[in-house]
Protein backbone atom coordinates (compact mmCIF):
# COMPACT_ATOMS: atom_id res chain seq x y z
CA UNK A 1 0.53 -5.07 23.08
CA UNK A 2 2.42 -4.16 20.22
CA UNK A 3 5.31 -2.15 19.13
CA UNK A 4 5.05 1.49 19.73
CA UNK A 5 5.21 2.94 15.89
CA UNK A 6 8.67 4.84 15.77
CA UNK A 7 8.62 8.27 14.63
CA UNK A 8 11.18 11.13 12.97
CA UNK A 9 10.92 14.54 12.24
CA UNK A 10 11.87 15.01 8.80
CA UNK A 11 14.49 17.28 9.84
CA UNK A 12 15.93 14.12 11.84
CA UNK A 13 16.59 12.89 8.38
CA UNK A 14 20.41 12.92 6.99
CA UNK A 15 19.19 12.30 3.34
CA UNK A 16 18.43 9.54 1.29
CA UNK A 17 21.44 7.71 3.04
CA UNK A 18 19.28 7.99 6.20
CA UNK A 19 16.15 7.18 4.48
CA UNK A 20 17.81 3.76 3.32
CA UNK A 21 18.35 2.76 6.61
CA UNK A 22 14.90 3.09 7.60
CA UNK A 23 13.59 0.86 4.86
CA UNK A 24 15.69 -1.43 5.31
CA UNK A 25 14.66 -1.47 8.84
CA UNK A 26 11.20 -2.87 7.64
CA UNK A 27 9.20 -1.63 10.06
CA UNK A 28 6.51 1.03 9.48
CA UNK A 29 7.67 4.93 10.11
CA UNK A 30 6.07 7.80 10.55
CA UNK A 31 7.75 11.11 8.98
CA UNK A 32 6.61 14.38 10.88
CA UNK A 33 6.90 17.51 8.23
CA UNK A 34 8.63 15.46 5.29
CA UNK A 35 6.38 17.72 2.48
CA UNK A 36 6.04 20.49 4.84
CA UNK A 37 7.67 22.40 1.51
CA UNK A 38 5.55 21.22 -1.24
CA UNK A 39 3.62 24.11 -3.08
CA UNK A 40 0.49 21.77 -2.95
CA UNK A 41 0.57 21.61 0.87
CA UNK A 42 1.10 24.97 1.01
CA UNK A 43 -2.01 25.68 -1.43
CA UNK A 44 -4.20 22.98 0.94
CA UNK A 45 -3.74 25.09 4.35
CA UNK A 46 -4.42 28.16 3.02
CA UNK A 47 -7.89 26.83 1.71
CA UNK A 48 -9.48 23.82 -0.02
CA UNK A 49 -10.03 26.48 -3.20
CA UNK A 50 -6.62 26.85 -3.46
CA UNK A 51 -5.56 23.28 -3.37
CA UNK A 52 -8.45 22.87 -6.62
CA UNK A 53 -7.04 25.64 -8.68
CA UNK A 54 -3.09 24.73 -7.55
CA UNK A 55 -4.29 20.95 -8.82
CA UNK A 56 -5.94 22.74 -11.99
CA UNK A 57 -3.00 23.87 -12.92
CA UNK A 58 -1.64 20.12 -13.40
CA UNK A 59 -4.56 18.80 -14.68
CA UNK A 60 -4.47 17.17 -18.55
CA UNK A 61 -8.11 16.41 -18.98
CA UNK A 62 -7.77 12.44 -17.69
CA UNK A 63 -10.55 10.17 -16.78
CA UNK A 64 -10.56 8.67 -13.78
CA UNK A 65 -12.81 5.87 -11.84
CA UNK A 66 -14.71 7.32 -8.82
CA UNK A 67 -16.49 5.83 -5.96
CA UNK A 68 -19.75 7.01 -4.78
CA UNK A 69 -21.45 5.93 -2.20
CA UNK A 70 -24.79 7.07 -0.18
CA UNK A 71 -24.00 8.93 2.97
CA UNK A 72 -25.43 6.22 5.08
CA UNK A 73 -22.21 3.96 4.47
CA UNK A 74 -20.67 6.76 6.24
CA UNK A 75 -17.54 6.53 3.77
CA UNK A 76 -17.11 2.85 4.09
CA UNK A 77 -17.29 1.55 1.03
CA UNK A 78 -16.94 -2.37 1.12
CA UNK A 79 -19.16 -5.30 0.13
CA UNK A 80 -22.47 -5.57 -0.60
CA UNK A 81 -24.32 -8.63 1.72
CA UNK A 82 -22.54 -11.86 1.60
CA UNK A 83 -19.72 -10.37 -0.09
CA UNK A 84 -21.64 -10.17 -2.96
CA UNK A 85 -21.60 -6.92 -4.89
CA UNK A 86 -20.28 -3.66 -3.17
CA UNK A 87 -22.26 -0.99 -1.67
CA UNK A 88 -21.16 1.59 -3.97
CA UNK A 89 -21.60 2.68 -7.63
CA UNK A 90 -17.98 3.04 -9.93
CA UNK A 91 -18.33 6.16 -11.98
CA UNK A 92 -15.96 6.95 -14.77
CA UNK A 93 -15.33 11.33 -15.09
CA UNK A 94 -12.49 13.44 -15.65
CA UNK A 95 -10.40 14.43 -12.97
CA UNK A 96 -11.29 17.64 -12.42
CA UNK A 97 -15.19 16.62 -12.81
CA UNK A 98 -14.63 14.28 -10.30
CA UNK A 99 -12.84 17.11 -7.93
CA UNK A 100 -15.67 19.05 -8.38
CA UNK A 101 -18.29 17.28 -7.34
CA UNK A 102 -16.42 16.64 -3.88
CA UNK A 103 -16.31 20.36 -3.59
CA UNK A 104 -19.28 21.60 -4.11
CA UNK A 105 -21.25 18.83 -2.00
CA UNK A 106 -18.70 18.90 1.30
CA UNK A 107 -21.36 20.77 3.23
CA UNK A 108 -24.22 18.71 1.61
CA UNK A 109 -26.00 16.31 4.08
CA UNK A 110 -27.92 14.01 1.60
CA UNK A 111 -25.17 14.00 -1.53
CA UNK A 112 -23.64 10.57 -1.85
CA UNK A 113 -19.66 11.10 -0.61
CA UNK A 114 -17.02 10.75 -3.34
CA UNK A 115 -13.47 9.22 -3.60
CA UNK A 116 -10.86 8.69 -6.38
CA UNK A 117 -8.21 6.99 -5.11
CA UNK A 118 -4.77 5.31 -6.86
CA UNK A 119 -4.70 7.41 -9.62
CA UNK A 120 -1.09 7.65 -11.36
CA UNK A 121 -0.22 11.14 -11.41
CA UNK A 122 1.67 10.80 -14.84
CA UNK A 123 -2.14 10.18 -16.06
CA UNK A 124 -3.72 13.03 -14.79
CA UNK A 125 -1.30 15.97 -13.24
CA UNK A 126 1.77 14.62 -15.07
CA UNK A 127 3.99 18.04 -13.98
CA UNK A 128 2.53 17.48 -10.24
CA UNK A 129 6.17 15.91 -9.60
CA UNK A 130 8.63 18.07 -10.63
CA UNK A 131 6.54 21.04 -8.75
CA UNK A 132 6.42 18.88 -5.15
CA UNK A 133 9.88 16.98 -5.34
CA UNK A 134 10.53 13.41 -2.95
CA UNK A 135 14.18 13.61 -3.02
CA UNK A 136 14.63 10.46 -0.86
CA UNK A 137 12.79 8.08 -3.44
CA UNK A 138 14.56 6.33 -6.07
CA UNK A 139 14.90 8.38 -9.49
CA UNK A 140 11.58 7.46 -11.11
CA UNK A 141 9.43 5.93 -8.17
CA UNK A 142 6.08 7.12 -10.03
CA UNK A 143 3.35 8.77 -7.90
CA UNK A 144 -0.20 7.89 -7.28
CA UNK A 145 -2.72 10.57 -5.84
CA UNK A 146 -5.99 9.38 -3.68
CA UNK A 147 -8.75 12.50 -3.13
CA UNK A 148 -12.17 13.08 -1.42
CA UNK A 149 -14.90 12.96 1.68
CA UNK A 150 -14.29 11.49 4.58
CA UNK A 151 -13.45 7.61 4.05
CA UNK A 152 -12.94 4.26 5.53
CA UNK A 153 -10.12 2.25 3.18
CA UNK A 154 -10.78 -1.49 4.59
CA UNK A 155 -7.79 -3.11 6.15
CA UNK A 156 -5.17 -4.26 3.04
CA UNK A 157 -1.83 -5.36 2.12
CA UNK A 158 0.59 -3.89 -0.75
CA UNK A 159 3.09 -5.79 -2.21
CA UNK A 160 5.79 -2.77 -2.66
CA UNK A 161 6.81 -0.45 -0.04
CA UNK A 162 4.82 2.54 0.08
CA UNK A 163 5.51 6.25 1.16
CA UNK A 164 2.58 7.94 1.92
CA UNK A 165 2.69 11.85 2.13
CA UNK A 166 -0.95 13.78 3.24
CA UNK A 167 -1.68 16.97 0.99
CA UNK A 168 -4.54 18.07 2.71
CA UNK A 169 -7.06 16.70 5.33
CA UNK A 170 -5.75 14.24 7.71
CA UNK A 171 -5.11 10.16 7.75
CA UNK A 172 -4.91 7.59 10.31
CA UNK A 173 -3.20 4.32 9.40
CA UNK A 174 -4.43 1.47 11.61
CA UNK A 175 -1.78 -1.53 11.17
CA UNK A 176 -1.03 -5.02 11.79
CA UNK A 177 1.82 -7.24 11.07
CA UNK A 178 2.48 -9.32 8.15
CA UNK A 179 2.66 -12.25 10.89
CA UNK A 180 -1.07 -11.79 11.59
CA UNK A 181 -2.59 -13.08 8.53
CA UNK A 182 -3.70 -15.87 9.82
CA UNK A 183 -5.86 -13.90 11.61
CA UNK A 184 -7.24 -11.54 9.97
CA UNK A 185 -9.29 -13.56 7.99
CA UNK A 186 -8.66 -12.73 3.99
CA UNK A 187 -11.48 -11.68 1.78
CA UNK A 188 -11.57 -13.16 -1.61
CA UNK A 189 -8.58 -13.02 -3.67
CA UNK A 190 -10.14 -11.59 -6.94
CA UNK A 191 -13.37 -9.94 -6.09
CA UNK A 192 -12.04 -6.86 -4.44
CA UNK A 193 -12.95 -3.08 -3.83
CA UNK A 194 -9.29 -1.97 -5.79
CA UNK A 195 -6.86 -4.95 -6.52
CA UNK A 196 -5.68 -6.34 -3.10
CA UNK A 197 -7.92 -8.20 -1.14
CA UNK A 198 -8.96 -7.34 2.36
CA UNK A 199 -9.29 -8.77 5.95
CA UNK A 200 -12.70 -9.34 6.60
CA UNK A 201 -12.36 -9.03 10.30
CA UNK A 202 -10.50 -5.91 10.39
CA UNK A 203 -12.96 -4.29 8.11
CA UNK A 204 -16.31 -5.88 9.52
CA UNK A 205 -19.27 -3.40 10.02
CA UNK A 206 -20.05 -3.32 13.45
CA UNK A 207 -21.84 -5.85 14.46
CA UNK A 208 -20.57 -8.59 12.45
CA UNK A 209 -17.25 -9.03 15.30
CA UNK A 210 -18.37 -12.54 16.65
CA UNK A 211 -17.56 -14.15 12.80
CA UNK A 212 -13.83 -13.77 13.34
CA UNK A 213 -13.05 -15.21 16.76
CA UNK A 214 -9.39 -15.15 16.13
CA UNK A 215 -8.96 -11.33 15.31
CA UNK A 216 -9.78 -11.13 18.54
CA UNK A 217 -6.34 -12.25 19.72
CA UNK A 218 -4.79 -9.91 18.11
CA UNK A 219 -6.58 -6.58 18.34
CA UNK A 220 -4.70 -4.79 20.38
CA UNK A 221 -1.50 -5.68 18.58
CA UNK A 222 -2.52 -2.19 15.89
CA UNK A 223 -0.01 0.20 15.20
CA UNK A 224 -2.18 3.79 14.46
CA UNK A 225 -0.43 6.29 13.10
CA UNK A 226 -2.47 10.02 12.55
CA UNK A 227 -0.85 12.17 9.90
CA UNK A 228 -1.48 15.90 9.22
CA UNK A 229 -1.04 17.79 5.69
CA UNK A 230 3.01 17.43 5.50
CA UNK A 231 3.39 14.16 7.11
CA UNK A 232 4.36 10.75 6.03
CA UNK A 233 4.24 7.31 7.02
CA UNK A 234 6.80 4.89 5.33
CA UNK A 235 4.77 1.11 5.01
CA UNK A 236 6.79 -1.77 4.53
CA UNK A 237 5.38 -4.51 2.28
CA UNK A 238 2.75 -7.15 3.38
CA UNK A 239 2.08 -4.81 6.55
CA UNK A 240 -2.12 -4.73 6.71
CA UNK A 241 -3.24 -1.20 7.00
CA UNK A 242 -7.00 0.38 7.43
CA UNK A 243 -7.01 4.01 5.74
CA UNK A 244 -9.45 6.79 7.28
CA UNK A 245 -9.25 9.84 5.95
CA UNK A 246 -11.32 12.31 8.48
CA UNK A 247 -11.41 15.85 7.23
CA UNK A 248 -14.21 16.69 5.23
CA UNK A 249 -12.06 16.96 1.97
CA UNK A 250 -8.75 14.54 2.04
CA UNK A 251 -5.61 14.50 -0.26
CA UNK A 252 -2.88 12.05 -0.44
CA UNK A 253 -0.03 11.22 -2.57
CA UNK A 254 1.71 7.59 -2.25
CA UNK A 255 4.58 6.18 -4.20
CA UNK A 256 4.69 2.64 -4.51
CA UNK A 257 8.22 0.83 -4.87
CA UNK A 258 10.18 -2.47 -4.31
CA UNK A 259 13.26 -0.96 -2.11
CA UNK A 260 15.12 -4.44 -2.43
CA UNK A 261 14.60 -5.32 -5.97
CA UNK A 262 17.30 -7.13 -7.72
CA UNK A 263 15.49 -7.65 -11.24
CA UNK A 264 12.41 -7.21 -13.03
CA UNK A 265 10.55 -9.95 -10.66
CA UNK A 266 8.23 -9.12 -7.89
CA UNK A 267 8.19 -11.34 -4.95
CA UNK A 268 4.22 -11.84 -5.22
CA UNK A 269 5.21 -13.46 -8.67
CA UNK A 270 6.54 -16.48 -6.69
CA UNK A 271 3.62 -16.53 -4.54
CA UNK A 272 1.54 -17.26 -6.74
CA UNK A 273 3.89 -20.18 -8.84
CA UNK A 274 3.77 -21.60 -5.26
CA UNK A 275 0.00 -21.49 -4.80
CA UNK A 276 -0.29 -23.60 -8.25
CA UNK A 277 2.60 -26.24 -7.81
CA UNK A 278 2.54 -26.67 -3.90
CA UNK A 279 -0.73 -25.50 -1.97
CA UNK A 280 -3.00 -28.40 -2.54
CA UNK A 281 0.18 -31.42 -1.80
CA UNK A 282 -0.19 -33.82 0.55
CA UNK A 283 0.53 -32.57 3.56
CA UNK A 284 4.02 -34.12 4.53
CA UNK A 285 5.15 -32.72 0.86
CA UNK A 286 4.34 -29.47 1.70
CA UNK A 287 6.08 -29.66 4.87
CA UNK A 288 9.25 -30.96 2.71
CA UNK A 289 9.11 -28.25 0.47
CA UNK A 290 8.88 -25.99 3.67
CA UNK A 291 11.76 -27.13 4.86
CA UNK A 292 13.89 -26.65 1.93
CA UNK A 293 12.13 -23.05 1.07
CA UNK A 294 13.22 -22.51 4.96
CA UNK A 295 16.56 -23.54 4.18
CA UNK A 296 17.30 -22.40 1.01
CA UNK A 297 14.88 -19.32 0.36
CA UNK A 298 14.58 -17.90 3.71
CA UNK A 299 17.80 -19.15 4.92
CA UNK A 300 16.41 -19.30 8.55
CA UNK A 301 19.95 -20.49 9.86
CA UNK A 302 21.73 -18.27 7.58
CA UNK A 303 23.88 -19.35 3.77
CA UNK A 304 23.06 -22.83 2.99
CA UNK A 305 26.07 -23.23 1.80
CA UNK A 306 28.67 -21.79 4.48
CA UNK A 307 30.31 -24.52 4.65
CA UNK A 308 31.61 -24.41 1.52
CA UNK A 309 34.27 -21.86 0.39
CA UNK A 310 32.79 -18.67 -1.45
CA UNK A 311 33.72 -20.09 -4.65
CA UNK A 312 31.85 -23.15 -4.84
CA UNK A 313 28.66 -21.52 -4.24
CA UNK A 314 27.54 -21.64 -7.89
CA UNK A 315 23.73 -20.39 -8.19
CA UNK A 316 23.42 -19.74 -4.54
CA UNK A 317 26.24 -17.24 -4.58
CA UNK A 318 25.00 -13.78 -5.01
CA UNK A 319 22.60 -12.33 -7.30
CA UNK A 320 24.53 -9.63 -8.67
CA UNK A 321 26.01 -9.60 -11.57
CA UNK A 322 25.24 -13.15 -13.31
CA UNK A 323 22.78 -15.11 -10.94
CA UNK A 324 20.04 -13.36 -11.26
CA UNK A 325 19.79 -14.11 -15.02
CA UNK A 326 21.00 -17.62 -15.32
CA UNK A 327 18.58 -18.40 -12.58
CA UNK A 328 15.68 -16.52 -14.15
CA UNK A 329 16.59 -18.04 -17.91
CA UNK A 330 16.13 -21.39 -16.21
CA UNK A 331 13.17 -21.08 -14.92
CA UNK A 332 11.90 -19.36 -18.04
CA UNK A 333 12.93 -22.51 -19.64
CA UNK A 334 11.87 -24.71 -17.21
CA UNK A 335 7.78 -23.18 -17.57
CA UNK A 336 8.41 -23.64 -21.39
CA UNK A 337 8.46 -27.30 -20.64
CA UNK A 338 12.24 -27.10 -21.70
């Protein structure tokens, strides 16, 4: 079984100080009542009309991509047969077009469902920030905003830690590990739904459970975590996570981030150098180059150099303030061919 997924009251919370600590904990939280006092949750429980003309208010005219998808997917929108094609049609509209639609068909049985999801708020409800404050983020962290019917998000991994904060409707998070990868059997890499690519067993239509013998291992090793308007769930990165939304009219707002970031460079970056100048070694190679990405990368027993004197660590010292850009200048050259 796994973990039991830890959870705070918001007025648990000493501040961003506190906040810190639970990032750095890396381990997925759930925050009871964190936007409790945001005007736009406040507009969502009195009605759904409210929450339109509150987000009205915001709007700037922006197009946005929507998802629509016949009623029989029941919300699931995924690929089409042999992961070829997708079972839904991409619509380009405005925002408030797009909002809408979702309205006036929530009580219609045979209108296709509806969902705009990711959508940078700076793009479309630019002053939404300032008017529903996150305090505990970074200075800048932008937000995104994800809207409409009930939906089925298939299980997916983000590379930047995410706080997730329900408007209206309600959400349940369904997670696994980053150590379960193995078995959750990734979709293709660049044919996705929305940018990250999906595990195929996690997400299967029913029926289709006997293809991925080894998810079956790991199962009952999910996290769920089921947020109301005001709640939040703080995701690590890497962590897999399924996202239902279950009310008949859903609003979120996530902010993406990198909590530890030292430069400009995301960690996915060297992911993928790896992929092209390791993956496909012989095998004993590979398991060199684990070794010394163990040793000198992951430091599984700690500094590779503690044996020498602070000092002498040269470009394994820290980061902060020089490393980080003679390393980085190196390698710049070193791509050049330099």
């Amino acid at each position: 079984m796994a973990d039991a997924l830890t959870e705070i009251a918001a007025g648990d919370l000493s501040g961003p100080q506190s906040f810190a600590e639970i990032v750095r904990g890396c381990r997925p939280v759930v925050i009871r009542g964190l936007v409790d006092e945001w005007p736009a949750v406040a507009a969502a429980r009195r009605s759904v009309r409210e929450l339109q003309e509150y987000l009205a208010g915001f709007d700037v005219g922006a197009d946005v991509e929507a998802f629509f998808g016949e009623r029989s997917i029941r919300g699931k929108y995924y690929y089409g047969a042999d992961l070829k094609g997708f079972n839904f049609e991409r619509r380009q509209m405005k925002f408030l077009e797009a909002l809408k639609v979702m309205l006036e068909t929530l009580e219609a049985s045979d209108a296709p469902t509806v969902y705009v999801g990711s959508v940078p708020l700076s793009l479309c409800l630019p002053r939404f920030s300032a008017a529903n404050p996150l305090a505990l983020l970074p200075e800048g962290v932008p937000g995104r905003i994800w809207l409409g019917h009930p939906a089925d998000v298939s299980s997916h991994y983000d590379a930047y830690d995410n706080l997730a904060c329900v408007v209206a409707g309600r959400r349940r998070f369904t997670l696994y590990a980053p150590e379960h990868i193995g078995k959750l059997y990734m979709g293709p890499i660049d044919h996705t739904m929305a940018g990250p690519p999906v595990s195929l067993a996690a997400s299967a239509p029913a029926g289709q459970e006997d293809r991925y013998p080894l998810f079956a291992t790991i199962r009952d090793q999910a996290q769920v975590a089921e947020l109301e308007p005001g709640d939040a769930l703080y995701l690590p990165k890497l962590w897999w996570h399924q996202v239902e939304s279950t009310a008949p009219f859903n609003v979120m707002i996530n902010h993406w981030w990198d909590a530890f970031s030292a430069g400009p460079d995301a960690p996915y970056t060297s992911l993928l150098l790896a992929m092209i100048c390791i993956a496909e070694r012989p095998e004993r190679e590979r398991q060199a180059w684990r070794a010394f990405f163990d040793h000198l990368v992951f430091r599984t027993h700690g500094h590779p150099l503690a044996h020498l004197p602070p000092e002498q660590h040269g470009l394994l010292g820290p980061l902060k303030p020089n490393n980080y850009g003679y390393i980085r200048a190196r390698i710049l050259r070193m791509l050049r061919g330099q």
